[in-house]
Each structure stands twice: as structure tokens, then as C-alpha cells.
PDB file of N, CA and C in Angstrom:
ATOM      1  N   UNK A   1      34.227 123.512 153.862  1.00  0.00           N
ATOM      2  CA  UNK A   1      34.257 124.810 153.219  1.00  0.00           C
ATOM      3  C   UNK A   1      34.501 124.613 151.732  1.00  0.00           C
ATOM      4  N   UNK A   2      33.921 124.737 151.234  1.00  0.00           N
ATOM      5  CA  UNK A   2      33.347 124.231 149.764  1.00  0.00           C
ATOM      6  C   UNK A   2      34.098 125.454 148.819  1.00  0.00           C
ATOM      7  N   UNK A   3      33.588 126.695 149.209  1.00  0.00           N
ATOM      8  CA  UNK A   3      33.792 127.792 148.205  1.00  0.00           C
ATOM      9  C   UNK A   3      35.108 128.326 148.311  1.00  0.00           C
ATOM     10  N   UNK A   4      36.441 127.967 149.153  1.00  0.00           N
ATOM     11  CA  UNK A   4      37.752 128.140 149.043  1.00  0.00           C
ATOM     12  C   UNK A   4      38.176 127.286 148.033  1.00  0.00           C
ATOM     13  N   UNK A   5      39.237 127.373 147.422  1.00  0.00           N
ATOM     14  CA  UNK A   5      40.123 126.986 146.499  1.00  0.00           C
ATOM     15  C   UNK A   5      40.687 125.825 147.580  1.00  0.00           C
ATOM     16  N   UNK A   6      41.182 124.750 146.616  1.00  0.00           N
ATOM     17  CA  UNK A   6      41.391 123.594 147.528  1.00  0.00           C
ATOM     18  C   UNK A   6      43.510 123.959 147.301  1.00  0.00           C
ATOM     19  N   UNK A   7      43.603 124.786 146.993  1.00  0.00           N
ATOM     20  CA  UNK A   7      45.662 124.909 147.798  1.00  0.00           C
ATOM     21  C   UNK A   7      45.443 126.530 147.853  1.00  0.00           C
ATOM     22  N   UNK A   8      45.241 126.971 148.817  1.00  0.00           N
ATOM     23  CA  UNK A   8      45.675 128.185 149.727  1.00  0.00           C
ATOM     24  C   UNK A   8      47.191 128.790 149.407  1.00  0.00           C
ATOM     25  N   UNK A   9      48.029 128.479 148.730  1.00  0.00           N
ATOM     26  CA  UNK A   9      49.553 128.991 147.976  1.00  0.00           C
ATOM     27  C   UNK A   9      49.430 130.333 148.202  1.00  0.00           C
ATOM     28  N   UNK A  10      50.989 131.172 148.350  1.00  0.00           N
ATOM     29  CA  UNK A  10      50.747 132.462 148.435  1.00  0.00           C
ATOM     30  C   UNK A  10      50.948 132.853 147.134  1.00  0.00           C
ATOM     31  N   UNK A  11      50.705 132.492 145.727  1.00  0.00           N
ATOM     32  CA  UNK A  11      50.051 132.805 145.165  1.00  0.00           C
ATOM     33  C   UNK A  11      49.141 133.071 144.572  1.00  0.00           C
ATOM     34  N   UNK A  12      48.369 131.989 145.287  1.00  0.00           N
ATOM     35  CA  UNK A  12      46.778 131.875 144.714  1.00  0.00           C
ATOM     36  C   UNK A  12      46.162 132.983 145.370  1.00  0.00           C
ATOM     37  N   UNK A  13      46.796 133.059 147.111  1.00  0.00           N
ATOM     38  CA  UNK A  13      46.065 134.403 147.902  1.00  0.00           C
ATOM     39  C   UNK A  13      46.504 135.469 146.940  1.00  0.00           C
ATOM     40  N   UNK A  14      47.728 135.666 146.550  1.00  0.00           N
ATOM     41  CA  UNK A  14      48.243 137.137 145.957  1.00  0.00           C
ATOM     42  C   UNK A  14      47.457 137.267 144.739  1.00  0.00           C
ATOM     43  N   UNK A  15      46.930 136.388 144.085  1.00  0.00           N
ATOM     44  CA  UNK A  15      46.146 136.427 143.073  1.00  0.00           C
ATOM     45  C   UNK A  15      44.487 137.252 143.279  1.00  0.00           C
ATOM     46  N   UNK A  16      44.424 136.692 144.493  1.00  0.00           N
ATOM     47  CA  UNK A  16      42.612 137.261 145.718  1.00  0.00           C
ATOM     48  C   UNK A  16      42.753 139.036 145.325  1.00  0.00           C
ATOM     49  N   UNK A  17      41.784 139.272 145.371  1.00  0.00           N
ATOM     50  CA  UNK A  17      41.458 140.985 145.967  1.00  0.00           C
ATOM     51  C   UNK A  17      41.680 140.692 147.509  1.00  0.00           C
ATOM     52  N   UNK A  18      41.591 141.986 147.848  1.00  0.00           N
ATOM     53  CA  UNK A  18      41.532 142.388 149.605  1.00  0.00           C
ATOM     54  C   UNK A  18      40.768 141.883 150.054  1.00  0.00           C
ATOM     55  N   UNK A  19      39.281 142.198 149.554  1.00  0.00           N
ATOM     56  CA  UNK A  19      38.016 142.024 149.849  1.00  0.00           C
ATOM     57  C   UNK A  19      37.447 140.316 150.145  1.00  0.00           C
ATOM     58  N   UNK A  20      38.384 139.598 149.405  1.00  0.00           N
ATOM     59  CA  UNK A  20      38.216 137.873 148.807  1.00  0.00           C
ATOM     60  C   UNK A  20      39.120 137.665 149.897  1.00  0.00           C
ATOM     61  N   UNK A  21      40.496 137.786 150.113  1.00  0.00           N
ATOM     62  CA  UNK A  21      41.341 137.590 151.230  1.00  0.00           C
ATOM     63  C   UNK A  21      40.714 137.421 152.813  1.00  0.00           C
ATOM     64  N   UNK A  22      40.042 138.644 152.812  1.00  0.00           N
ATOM     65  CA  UNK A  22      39.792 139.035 154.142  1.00  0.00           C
ATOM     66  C   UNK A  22      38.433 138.368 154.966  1.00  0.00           C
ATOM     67  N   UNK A  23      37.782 137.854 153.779  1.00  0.00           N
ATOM     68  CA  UNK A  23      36.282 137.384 153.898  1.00  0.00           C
ATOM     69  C   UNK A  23      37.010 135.479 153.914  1.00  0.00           C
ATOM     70  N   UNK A  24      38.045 135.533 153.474  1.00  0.00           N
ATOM     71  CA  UNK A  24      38.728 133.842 153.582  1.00  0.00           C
ATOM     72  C   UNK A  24      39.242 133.758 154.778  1.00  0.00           C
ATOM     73  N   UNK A  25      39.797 135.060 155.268  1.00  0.00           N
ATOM     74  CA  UNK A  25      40.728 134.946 156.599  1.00  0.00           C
ATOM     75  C   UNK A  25      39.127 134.598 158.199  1.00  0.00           C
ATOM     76  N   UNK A  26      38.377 135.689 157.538  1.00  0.00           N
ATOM     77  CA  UNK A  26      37.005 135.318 158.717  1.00  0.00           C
ATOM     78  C   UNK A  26      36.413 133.888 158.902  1.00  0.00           C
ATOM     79  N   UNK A  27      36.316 133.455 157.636  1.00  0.00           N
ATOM     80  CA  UNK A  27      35.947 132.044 157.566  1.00  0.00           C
ATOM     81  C   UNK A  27      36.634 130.947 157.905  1.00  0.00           C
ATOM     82  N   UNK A  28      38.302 131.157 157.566  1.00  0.00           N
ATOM     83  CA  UNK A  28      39.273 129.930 158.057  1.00  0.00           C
ATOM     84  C   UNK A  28      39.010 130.310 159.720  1.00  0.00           C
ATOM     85  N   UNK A  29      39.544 131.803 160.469  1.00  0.00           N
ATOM     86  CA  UNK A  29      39.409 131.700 161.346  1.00  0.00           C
ATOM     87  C   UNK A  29      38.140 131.326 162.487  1.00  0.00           C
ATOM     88  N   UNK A  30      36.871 131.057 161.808  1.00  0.00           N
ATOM     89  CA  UNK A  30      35.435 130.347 162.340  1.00  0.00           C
ATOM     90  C   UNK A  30      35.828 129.097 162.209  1.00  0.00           C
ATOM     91  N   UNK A  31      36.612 128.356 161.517  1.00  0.00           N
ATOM     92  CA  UNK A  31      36.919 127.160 161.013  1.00  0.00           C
ATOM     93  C   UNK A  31      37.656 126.806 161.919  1.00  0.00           C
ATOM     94  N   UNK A  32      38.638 127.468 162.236  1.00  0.00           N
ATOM     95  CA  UNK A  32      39.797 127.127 163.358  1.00  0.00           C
ATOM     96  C   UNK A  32      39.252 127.143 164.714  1.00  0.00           C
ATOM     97  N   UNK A  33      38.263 128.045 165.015  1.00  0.00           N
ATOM     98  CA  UNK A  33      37.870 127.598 166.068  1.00  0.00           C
ATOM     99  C   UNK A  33      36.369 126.423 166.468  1.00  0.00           C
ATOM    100  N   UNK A  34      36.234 126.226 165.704  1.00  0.00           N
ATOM    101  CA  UNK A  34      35.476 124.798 165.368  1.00  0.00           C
ATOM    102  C   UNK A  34      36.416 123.973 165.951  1.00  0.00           C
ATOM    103  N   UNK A  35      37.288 123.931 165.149  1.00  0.00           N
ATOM    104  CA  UNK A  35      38.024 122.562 165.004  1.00  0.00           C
ATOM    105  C   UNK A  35      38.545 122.585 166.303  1.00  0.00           C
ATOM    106  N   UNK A  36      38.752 123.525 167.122  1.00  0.00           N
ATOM    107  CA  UNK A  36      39.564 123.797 168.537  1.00  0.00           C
ATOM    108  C   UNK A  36      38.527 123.314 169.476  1.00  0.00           C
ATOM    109  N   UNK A  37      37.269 123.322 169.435  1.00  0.00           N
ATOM    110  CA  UNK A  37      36.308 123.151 169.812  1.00  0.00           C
ATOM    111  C   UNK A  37      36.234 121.200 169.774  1.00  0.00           C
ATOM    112  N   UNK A  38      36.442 120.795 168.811  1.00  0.00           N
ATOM    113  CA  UNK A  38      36.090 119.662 168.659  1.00  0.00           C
ATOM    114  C   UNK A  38      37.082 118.641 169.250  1.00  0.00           C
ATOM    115  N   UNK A  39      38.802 119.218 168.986  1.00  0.00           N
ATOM    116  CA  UNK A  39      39.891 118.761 169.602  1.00  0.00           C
ATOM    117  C   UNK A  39      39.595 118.869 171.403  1.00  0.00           C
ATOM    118  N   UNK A  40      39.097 119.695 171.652  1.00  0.00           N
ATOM    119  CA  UNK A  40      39.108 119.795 172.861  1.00  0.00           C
ATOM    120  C   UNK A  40      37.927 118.963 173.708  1.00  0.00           C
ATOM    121  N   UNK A  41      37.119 118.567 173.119  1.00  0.00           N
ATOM    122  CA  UNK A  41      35.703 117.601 172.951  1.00  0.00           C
ATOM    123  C   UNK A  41      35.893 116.113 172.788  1.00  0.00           C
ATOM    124  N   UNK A  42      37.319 116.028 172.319  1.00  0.00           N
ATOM    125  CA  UNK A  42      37.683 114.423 172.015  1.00  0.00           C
ATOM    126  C   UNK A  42      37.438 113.963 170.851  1.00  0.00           C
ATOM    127  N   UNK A  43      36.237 114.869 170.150  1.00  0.00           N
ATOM    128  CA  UNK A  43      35.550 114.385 168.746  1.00  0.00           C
ATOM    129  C   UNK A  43      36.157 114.990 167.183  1.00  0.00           C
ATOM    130  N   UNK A  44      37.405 115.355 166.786  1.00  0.00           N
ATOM    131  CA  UNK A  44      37.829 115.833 165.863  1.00  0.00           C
ATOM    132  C   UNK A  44      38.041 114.617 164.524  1.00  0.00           C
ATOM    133  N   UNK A  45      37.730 114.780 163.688  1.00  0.00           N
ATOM    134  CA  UNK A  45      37.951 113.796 162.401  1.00  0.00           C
ATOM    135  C   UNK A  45      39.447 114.084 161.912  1.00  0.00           C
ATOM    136  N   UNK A  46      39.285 115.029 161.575  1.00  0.00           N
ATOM    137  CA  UNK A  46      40.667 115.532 160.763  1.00  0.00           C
ATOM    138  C   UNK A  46      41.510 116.508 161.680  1.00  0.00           C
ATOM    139  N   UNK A  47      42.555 115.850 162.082  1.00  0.00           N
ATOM    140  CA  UNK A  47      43.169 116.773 162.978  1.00  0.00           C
ATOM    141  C   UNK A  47      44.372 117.222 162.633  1.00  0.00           C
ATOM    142  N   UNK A  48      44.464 116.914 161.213  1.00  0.00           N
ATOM    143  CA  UNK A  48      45.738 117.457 160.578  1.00  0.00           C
ATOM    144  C   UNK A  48      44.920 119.021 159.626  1.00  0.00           C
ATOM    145  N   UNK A  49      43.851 119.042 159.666  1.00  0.00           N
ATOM    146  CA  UNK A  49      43.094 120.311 159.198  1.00  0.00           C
ATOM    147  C   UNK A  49      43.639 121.515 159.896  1.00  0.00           C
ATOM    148  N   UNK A  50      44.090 121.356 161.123  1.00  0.00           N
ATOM    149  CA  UNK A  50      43.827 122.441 162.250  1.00  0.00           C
ATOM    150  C   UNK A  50      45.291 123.038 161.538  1.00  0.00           C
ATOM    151  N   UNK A  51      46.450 122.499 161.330  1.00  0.00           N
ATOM    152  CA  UNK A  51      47.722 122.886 161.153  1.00  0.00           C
ATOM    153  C   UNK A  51      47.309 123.606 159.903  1.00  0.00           C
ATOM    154  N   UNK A  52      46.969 123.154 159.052  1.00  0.00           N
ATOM    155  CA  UNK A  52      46.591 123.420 157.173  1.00  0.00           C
ATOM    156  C   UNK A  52      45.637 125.082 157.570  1.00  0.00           C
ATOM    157  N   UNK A  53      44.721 125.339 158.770  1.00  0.00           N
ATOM    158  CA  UNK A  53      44.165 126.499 158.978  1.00  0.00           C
ATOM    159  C   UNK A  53      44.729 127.371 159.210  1.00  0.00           C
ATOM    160  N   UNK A  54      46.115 126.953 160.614  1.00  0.00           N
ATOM    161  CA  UNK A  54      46.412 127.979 161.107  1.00  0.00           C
ATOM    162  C   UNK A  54      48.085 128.382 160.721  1.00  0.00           C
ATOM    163  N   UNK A  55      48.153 127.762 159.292  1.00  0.00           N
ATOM    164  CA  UNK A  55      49.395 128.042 157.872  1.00  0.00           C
ATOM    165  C   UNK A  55      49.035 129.162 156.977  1.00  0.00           C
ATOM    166  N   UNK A  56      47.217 128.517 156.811  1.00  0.00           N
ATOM    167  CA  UNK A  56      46.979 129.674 155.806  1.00  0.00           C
ATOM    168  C   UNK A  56      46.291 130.660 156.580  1.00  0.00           C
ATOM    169  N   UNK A  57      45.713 130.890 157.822  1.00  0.00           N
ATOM    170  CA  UNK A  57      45.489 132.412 158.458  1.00  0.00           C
ATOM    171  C   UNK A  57      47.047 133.153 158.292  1.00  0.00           C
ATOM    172  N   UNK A  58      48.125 132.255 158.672  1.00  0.00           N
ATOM    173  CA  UNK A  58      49.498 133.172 158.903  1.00  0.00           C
ATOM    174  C   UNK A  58      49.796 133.963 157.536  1.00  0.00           C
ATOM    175  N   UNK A  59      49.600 132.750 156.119  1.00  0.00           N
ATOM    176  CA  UNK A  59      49.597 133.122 154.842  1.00  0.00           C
ATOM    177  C   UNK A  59      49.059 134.329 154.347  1.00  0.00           C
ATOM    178  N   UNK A  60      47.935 134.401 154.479  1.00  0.00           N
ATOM    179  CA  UNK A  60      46.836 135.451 154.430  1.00  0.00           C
ATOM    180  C   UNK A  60      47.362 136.815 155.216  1.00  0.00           C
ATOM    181  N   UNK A  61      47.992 136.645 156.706  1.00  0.00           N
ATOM    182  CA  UNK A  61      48.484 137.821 157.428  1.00  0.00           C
ATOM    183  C   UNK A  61      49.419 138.436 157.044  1.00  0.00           C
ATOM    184  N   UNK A  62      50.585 137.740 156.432  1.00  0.00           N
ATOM    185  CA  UNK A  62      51.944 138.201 155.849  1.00  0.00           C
ATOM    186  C   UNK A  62      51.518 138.805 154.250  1.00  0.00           C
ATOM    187  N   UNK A  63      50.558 138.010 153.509  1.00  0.00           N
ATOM    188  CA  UNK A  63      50.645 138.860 152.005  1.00  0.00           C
ATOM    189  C   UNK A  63      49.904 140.267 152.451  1.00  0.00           C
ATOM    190  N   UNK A  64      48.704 140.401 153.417  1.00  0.00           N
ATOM    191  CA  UNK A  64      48.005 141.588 153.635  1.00  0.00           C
ATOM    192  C   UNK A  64      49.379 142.572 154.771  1.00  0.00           C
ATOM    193  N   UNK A  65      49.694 141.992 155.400  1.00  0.00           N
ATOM    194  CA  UNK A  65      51.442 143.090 155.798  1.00  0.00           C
ATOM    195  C   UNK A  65      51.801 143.232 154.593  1.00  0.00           C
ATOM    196  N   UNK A  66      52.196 142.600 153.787  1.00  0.00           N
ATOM    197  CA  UNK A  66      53.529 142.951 152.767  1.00  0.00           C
ATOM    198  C   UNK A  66      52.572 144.354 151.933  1.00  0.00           C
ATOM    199  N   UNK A  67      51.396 143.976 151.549  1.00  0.00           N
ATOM    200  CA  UNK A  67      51.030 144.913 150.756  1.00  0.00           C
ATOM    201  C   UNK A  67      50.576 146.218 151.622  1.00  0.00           C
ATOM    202  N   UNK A  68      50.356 145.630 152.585  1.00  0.00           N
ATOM    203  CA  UNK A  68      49.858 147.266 153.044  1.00  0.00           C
ATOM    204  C   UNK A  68      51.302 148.168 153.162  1.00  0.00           C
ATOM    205  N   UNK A  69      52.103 147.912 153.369  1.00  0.00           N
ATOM    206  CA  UNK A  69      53.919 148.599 153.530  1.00  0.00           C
ATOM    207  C   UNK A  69      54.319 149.443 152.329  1.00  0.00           C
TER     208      UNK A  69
END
């Protein structure tokens, strides 16, 4: 995934529009299930990716709670 920012920080998200957030959250989460796919296949390269995905879906969930409140 080329067109994300390579550190996901909750400031870099708080920095995102909604619109940029939410279109990152669809894509990590296609990403995450790839990678679930591949772990489960035997064939995963990077299997420390999967943790780094499912940090920044949580990331992404808590700044879009905080602001919607």
C-alpha cells in the first residue's frame, strides 16, 4: 500500500479529513484480511504487518469516536 503515509501516529490520522481517514480505514481493513488469508494458508511474508494493521484500524476508530462526541 503505497499511497498511505509510512507512520500511521494519531497525529498524522488527526491531521486526515474524515473522508482520507475513512477511505484508509477500508483499505487497511482489505489489507487485514489479506494478510489473515495468507496466515491461515501458511504463506505470509510479513507477519508482524498484521499487528501494525490491526493498531492502526483501532487508531483510526478511537480519533473518529473522539470526534464524533
Amino acid at each position: 500500500m503505497s499511497s498511505q503515509p509510512k507512520k500511521l501516529n494519531a497525529k498524522t490520522l488527526r491531521q486526515m479529513s474524515r473522508e482520507e481517514r475513512l477511505k484508509l480505514l477500508d483499505q487497511l481493513r482489505a489489507e487485514y484480511v489479506r494478510l489473515q488469508t495468507q496466515r491461515a494458508r501458511g504463506i505470509i511474508e510479513n507477519s508482524g504487518r498484521i499487528r501494525y494493521i490491526r493498531r492502526a484500524i483501532a487508531r483510526i476508530l478511537t480519533i473518529e469516536r473522539e470526534q464524533s462526541s
